[in-house]
Every structure is written in C-alpha cells, then in structure tokens.
Protein backbone atom coordinates (compact mmCIF):
# COMPACT_ATOMS: atom_id res chain seq x y z
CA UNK A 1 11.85 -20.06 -0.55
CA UNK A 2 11.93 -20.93 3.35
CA UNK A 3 15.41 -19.43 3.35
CA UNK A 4 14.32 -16.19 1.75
CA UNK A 5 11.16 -15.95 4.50
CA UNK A 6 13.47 -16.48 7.87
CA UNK A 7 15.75 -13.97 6.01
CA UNK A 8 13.14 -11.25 5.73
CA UNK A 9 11.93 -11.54 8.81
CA UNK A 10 15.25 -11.71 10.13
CA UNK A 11 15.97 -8.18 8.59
CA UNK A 12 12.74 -6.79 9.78
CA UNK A 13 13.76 -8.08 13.02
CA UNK A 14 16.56 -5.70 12.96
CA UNK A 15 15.48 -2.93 11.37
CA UNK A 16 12.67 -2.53 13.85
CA UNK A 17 15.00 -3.32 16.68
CA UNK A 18 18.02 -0.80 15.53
CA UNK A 19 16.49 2.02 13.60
CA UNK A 20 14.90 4.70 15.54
CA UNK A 21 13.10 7.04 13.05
CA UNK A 22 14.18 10.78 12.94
CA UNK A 23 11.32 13.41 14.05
CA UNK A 24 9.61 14.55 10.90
CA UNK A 25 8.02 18.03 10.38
CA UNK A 26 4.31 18.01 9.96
CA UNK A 27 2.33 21.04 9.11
CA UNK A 28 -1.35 21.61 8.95
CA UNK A 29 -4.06 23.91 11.26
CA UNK A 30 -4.30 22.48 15.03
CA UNK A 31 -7.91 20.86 13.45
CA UNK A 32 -5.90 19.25 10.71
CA UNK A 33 -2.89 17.59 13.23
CA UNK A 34 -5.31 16.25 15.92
CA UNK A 35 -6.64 14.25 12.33
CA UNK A 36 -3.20 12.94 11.77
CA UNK A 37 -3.18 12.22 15.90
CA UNK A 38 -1.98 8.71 16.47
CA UNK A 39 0.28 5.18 15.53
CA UNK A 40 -0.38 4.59 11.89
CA UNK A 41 1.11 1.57 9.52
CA UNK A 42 0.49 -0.29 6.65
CA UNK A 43 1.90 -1.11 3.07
CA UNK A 44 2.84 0.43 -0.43
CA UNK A 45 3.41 -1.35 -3.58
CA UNK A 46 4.20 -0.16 -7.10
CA UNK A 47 1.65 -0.50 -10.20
CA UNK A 48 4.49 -2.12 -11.81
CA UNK A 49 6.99 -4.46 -10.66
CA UNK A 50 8.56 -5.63 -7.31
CA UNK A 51 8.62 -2.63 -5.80
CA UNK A 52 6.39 -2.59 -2.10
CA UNK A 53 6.94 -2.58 1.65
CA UNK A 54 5.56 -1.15 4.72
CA UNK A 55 5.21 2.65 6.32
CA UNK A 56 5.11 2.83 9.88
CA UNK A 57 3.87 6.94 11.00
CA UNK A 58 3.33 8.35 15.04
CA UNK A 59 2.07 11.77 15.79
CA UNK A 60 1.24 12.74 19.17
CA UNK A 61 -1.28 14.85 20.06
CA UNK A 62 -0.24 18.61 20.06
CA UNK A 63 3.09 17.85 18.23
CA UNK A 64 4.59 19.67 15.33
CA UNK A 65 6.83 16.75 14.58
CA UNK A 66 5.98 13.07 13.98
CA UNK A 67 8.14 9.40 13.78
CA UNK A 68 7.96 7.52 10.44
CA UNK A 69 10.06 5.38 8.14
CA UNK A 70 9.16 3.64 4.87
CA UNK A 71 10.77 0.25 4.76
CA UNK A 72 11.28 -0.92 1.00
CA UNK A 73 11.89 -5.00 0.03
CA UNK A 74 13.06 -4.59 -3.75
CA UNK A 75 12.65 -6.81 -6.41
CA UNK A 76 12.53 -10.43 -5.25
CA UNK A 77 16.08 -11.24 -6.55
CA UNK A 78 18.70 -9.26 -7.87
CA UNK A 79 21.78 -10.90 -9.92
CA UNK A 80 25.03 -10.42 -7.72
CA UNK A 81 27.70 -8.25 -9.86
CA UNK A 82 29.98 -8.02 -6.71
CA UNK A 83 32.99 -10.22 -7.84
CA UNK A 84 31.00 -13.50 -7.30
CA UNK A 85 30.54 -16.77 -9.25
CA UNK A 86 28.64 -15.61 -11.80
CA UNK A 87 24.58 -16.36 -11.82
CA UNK A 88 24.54 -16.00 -8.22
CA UNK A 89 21.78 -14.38 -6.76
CA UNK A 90 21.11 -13.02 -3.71
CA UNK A 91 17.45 -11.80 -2.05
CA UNK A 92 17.60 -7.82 -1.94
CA UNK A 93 18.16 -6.53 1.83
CA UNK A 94 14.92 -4.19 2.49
CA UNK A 95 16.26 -0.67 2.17
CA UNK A 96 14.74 1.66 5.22
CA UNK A 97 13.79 5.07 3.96
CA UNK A 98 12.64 8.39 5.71
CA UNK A 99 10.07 10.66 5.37
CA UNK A 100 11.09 14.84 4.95
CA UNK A 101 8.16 16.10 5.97
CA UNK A 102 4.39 15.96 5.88
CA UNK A 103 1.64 18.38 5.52
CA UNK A 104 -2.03 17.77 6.63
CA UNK A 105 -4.70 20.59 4.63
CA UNK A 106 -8.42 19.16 5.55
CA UNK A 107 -8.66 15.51 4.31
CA UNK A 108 -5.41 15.67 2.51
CA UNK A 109 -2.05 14.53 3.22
CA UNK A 110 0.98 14.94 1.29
CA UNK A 111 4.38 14.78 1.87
CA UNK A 112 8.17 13.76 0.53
CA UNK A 113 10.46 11.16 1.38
CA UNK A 114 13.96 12.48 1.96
CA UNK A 115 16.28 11.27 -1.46
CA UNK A 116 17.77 7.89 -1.57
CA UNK A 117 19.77 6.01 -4.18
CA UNK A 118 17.71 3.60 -6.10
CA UNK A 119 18.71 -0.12 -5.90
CA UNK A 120 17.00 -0.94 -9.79
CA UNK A 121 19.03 1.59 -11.34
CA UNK A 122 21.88 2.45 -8.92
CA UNK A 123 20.68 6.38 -9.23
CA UNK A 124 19.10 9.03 -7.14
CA UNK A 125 15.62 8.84 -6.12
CA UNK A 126 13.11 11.72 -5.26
CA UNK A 127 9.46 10.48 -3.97
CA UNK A 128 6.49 12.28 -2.90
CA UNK A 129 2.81 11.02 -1.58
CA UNK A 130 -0.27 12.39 -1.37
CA UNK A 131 -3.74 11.10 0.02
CA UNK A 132 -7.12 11.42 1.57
CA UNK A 133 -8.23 11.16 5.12
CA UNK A 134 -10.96 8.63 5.66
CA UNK A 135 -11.86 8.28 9.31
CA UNK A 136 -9.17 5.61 10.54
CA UNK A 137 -7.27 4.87 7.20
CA UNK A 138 -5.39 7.03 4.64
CA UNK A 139 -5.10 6.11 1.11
CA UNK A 140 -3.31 7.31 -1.85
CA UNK A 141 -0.30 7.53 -4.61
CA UNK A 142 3.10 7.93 -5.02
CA UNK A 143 5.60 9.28 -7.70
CA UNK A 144 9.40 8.02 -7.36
CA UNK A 145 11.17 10.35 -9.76
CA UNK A 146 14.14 8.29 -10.86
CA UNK A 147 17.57 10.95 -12.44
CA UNK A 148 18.13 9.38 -16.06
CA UNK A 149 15.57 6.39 -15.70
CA UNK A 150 11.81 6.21 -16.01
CA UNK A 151 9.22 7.18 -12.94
CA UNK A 152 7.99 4.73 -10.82
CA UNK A 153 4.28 4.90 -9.68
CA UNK A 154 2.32 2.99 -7.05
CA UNK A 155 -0.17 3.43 -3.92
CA UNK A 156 -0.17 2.77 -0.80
CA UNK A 157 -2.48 2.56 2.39
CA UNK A 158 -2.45 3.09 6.14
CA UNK A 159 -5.04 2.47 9.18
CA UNK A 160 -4.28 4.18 12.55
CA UNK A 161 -3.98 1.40 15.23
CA UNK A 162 -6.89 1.59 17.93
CA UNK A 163 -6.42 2.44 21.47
C-alpha cells in the first residue's frame, strides 16, 4: 500500500511539473466570466466504482480563454494483459484529461471534456459537466458516454482558491 502512495504522488509530481494545460474557450456575458474569474480546484468521483480524481481550472479576469485539466486515477488495480506473468497487477497510471470548452449562463456552468480512450473498456469516451455557481465553490454532475459500453455517472466539486 506504501508503494502504491509514493507512486501516486510520484505521478502527480510529474504531471503537475510536465503538463502545461492548453487554453480552453469559455463563453458567457462579461457579468457571467468575471463569476468564473479566478484559480479553481478540487475533485470528481463516480457514483459507481473507482472512477475519481482532481480538476484544476484558471480564468483571468477579462479573458475569453481559461487553463484546466482533469486528472483521472482509475480503478485501484488493473490485471496486467501485457505479456507478463500472469496475475500480475499493476496500480493504474492517472490518465490527464482536457477540457473543450466551457460556457458560463448566470449560475450555471457547463462544459465538455475533449474525447479520450477509456482505460475500463479500452473504447472512446465523450464527457460533459454541468453545475451551479455558489459564491466560492461550484458543484455538479457528469455523464461519460462510453461507444459500446454502459455510461458512467458521477459529481464533482470545486472552490476558487482565495487571494
């Protein structure tokens, strides 16, 4: 279990010290982007299953465009099928995904995650998000629709970091 901890962190490590997330469109009235205004983060997790990880979102004031990434740690373990002693299993590397775009309408926010192939069934993956403005935090749902396999639900949740 120790092993598995240093080697998350490890990954985060370097995910947060290699990726530099891709500008991502936002659209909403000037009223409805100074809202969005700011560092945001915090966590997701399905209704069922392993599925969860964190969300990390920047807009700057008077920007069209923000930074975010969704950073997804799988099912605890996955069985190896890669050619190795069979049983082996290895933790699941967190998978880093972006977000398309993002549109702010009053004290909504919804938005879509670009596609991405799905590590539980090896297929492609199509999310979107919505959810409600409340002062400093932002809470709400998400659909992963799965091609050939069942939808995955969950929510998620995200407070803007003070100044």
């Amino acid at each position: 279990m120790k092993c598995l901890v240093i080697m998350t962190w490890v990954a985060v490590g370097a995910w947060s010290c290699s990726t530099v997330p891709r500008p991502v469109p936002v659209t909403g009235s000037p009223t409805d982007l100074r809202v969005l205004t700011g560092e945001w983060s915090g966590e997701y997790h399905a209704n069922a299953g392993g599925r969860q990880g964190t969300i990390v979102f920047k807009l700057a004031a008077g920007a069209d465009s923000a930074r975010g990434d969704v950073l997804m740690f799988p099912r605890q373990y996955i069985p190896s099928t890669r050619g190795e002693a069979s049983g082996t299993i290895h933790p699941p590397m967190p998978q880093s995904l972006s977000i398309r775009f993002v549109r702010a309408a009053g004290d909504k926010v919804t938005g879509v995650l670009d596609p991405y192939i799905d590590p539980e069934c090896d297929c492609r993956a199509d999310t979107v998000f919505e959810g409600r403005i409340v002062g400093d935090a932002i809470e709400g749902t998400y659909t992963v629709g799965r091609s050939g396999n069942e939808s995955i639900t969950g929510v998620w949740k995200v407070k803007r970091k003070k100044s």
